[in-house]
Structure formats: C-alpha cells, structure tokens
C-alpha atoms as a PDB file:
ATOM      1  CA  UNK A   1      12.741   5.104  26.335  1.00  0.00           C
ATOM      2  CA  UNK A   2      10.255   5.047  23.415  1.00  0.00           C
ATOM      3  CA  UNK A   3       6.902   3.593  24.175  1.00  0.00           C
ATOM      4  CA  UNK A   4       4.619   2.482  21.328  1.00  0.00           C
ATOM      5  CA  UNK A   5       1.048   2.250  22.104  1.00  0.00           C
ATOM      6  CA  UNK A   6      -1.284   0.711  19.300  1.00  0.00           C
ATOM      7  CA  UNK A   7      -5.396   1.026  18.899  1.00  0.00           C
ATOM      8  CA  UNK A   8      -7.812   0.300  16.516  1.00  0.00           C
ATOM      9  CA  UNK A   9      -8.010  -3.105  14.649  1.00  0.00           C
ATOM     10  CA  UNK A  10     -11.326  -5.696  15.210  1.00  0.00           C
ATOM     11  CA  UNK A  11     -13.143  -7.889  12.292  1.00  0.00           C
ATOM     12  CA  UNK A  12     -14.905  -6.860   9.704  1.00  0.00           C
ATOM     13  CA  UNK A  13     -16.384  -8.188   6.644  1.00  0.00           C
ATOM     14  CA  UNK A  14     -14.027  -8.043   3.385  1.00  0.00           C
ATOM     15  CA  UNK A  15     -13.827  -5.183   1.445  1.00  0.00           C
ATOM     16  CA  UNK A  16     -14.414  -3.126   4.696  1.00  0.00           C
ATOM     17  CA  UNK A  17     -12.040  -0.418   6.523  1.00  0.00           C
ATOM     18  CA  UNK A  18     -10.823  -0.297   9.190  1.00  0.00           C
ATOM     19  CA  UNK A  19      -8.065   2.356  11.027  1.00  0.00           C
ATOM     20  CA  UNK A  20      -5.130   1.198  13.037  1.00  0.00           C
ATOM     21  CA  UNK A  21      -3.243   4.022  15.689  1.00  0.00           C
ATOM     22  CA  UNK A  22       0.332   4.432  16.790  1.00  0.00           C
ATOM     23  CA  UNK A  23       1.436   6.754  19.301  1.00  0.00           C
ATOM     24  CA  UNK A  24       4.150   6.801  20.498  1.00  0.00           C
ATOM     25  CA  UNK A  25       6.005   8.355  23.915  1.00  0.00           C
ATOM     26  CA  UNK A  26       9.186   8.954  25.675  1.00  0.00           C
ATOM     27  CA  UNK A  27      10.891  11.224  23.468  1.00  0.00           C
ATOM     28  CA  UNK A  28      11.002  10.195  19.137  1.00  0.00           C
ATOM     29  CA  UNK A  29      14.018  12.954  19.028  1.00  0.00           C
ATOM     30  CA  UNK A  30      16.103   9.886  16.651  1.00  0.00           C
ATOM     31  CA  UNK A  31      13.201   8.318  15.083  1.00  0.00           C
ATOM     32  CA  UNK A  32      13.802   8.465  11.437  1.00  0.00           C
ATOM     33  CA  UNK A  33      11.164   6.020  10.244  1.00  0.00           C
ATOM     34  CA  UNK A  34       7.589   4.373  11.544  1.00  0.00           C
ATOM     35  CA  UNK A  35       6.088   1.787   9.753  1.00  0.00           C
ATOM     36  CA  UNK A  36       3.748  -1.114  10.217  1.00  0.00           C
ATOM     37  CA  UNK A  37       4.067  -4.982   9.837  1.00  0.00           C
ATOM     38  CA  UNK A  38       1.203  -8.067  10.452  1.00  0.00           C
ATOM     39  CA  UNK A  39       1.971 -11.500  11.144  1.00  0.00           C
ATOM     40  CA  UNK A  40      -0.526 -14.071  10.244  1.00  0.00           C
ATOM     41  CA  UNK A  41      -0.816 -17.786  12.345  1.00  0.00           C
ATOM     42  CA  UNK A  42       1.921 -20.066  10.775  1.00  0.00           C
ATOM     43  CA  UNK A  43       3.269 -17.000   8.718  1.00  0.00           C
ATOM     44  CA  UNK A  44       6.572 -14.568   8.733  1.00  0.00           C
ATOM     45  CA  UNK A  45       6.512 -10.947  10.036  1.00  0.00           C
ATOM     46  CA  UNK A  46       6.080  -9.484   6.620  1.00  0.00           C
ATOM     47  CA  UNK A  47       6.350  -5.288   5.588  1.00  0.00           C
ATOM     48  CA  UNK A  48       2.998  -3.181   5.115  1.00  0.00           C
ATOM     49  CA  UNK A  49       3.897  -0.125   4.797  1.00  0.00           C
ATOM     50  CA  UNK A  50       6.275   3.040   6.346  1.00  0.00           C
ATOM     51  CA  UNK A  51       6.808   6.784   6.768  1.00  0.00           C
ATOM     52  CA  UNK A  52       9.840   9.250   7.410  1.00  0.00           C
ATOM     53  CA  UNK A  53       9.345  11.156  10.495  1.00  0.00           C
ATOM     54  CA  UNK A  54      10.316  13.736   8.542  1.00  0.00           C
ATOM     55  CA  UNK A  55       9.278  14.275   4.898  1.00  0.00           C
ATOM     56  CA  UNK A  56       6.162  12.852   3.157  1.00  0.00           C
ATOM     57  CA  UNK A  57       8.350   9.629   1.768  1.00  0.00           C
ATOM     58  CA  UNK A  58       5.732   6.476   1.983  1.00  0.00           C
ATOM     59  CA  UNK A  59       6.814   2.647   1.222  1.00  0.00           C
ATOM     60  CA  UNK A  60       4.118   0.371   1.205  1.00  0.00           C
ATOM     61  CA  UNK A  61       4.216  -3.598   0.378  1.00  0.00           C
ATOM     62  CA  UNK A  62       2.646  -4.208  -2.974  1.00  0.00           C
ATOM     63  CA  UNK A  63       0.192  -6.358  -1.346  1.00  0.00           C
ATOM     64  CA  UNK A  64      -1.721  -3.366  -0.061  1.00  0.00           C
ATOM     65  CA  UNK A  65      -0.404  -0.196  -1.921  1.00  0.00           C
ATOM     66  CA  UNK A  66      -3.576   1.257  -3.255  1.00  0.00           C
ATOM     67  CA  UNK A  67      -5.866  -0.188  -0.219  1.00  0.00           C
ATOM     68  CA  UNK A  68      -3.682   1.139   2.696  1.00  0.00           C
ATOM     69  CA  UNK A  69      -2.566   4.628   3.579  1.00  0.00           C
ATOM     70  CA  UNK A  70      -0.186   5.194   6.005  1.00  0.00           C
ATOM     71  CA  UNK A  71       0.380   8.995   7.835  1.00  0.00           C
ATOM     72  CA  UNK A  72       1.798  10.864  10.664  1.00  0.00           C
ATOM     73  CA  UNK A  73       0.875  13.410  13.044  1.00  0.00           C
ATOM     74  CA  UNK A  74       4.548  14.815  14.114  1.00  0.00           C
ATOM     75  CA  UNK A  75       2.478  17.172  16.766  1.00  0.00           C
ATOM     76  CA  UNK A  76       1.017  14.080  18.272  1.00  0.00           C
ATOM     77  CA  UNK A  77       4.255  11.445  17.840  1.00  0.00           C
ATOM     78  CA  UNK A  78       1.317   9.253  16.098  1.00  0.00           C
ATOM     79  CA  UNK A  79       0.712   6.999  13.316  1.00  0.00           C
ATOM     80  CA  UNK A  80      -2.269   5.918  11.574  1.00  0.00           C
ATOM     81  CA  UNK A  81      -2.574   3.283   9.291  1.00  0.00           C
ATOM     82  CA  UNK A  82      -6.009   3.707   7.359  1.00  0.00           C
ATOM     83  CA  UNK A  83      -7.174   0.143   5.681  1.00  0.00           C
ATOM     84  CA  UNK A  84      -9.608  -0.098   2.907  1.00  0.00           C
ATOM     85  CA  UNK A  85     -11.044  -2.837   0.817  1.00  0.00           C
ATOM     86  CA  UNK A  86      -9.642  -5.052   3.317  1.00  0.00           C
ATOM     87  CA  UNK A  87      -9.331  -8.962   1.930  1.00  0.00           C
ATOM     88  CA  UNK A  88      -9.109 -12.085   3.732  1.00  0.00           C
ATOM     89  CA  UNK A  89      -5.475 -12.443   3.398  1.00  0.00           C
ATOM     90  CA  UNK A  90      -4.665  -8.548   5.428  1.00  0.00           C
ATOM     91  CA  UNK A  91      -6.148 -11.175   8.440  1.00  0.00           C
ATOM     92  CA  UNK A  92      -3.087 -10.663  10.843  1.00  0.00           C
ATOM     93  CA  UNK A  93      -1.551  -9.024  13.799  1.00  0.00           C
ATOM     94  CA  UNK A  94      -0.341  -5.710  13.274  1.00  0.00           C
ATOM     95  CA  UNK A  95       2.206  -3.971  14.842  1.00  0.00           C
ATOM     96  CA  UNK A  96       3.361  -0.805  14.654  1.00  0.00           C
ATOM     97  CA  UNK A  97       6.751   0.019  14.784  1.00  0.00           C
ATOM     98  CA  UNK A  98       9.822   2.778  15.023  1.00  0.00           C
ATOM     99  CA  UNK A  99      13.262   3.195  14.382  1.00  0.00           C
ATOM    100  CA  UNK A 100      16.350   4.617  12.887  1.00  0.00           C
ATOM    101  CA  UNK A 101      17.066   1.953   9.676  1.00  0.00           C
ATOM    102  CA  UNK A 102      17.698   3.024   6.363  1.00  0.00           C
ATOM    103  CA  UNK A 103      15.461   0.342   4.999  1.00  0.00           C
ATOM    104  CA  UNK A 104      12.168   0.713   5.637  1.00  0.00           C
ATOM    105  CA  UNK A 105      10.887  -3.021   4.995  1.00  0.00           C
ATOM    106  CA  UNK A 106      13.206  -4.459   6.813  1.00  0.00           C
ATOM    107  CA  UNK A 107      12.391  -4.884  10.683  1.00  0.00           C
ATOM    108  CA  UNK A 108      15.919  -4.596  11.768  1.00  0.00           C
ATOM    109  CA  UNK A 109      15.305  -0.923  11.314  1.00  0.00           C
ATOM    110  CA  UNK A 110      12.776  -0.868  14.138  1.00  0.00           C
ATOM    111  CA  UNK A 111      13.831  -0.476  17.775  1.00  0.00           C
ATOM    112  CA  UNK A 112      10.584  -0.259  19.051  1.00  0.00           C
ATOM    113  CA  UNK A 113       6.942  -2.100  18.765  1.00  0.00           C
ATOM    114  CA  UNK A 114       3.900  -1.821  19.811  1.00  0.00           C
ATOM    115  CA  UNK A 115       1.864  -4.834  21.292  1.00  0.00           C
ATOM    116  CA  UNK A 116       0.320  -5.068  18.015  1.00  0.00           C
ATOM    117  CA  UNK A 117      -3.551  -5.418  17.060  1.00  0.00           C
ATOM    118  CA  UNK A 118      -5.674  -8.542  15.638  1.00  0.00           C
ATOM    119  CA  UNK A 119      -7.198  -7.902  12.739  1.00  0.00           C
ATOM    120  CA  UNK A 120      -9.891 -10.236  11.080  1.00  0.00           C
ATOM    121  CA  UNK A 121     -11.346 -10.050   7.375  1.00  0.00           C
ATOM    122  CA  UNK A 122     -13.595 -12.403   7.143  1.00  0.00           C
ATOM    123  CA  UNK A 123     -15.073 -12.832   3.261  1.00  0.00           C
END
C-alpha cells in the first residue's frame, strides 16, 4: 500500500522559510488529491493547503494562502510544501497526506499520512 514519507521542517525565526517534502511510494495509481495539515499542542488537526494529482487545482487555508505554496512532482510521486514569512502561530506538526476525497480540507479524504514534521516559529 501507499507509503508517505515526510522531510524537511526544524525552527526558525519568524518571518523565515522553510520547505516541507512528501513522497510518497507503493503505487499513487487512485490518488486524486495530496494535501497538508499541522496540529498544534492542545489544538485540532486543521487544513493548510492541497493539490490534484492531476491538474494544477490548489486549496490553501486562508491562514497561509499568500505565505505557503504547495506543488507536485507527478515523476517523483512527491509533494513539497514551500513556507514563507512563517509566524508564530504556523508552529505545529505537519503532516502530509493522500487520498481519494472530493473535499480537499477535509481529512476524511486522506487515506494515507505521513509521520508528520515539527515545525517551530519562534518570533
């Protein structure tokens, strides 16, 4: 089955960047959608952002849309997740994430996670 392998992520001072990597393995033959959540201590799993496999369609929570860009290597079954300007509240572990849901934000659509990365903003 699909295997979702996650690098990148570490601290850095606010308003830095920072680039987060998906790739994933076993065969992505029904993925339909990748996409990337955080979860912050005493917080909810909340969106960040998403991709078709196939097709240049992007969803991104309003929280980061204009700092984060999310992409796709189809070649390489990867995902990146480029972070700018990062603030104190992006502080979270990130996880990246595939599927075959309709609805990008929601994480029902996701089958399969990665072990997900810590990230730390510190401002």
């Amino acid at each position: 089955q699909v295997q979702l392998v996650q690098s990148g992520g570490g601290a850095v001072q606010a308003g830095g960047s920072l680039r987060l990597s998906c790739a994933a393995s076993g065969g992505t033959f029904n993925m339909y959608v990748m996409g990337w959540f955080r979860q912050a201590p005493g917080k909810e799993r909340e969106f960040v952002a998403a991709i078709r496999w196939s097709g240049s369609i992007t969803y991104y929570a309003d929280s980061v849309k204009g700092r984060f860009t999310i992409s796709r290597d189809n070649a390489k079954n990867a995902m990146y997740l480029q972070m700018s300007d990062l603030k104190s509240d992006d502080t979270a572990v990130y996880y990246c994430a595939a599927g075959r849901g309709v609805v990008p934000s929601y994480g029902t659509s996701y089958a399969y996670w990665g072990q997900g990365t810590q990230v730390t903003v510190s401002s």
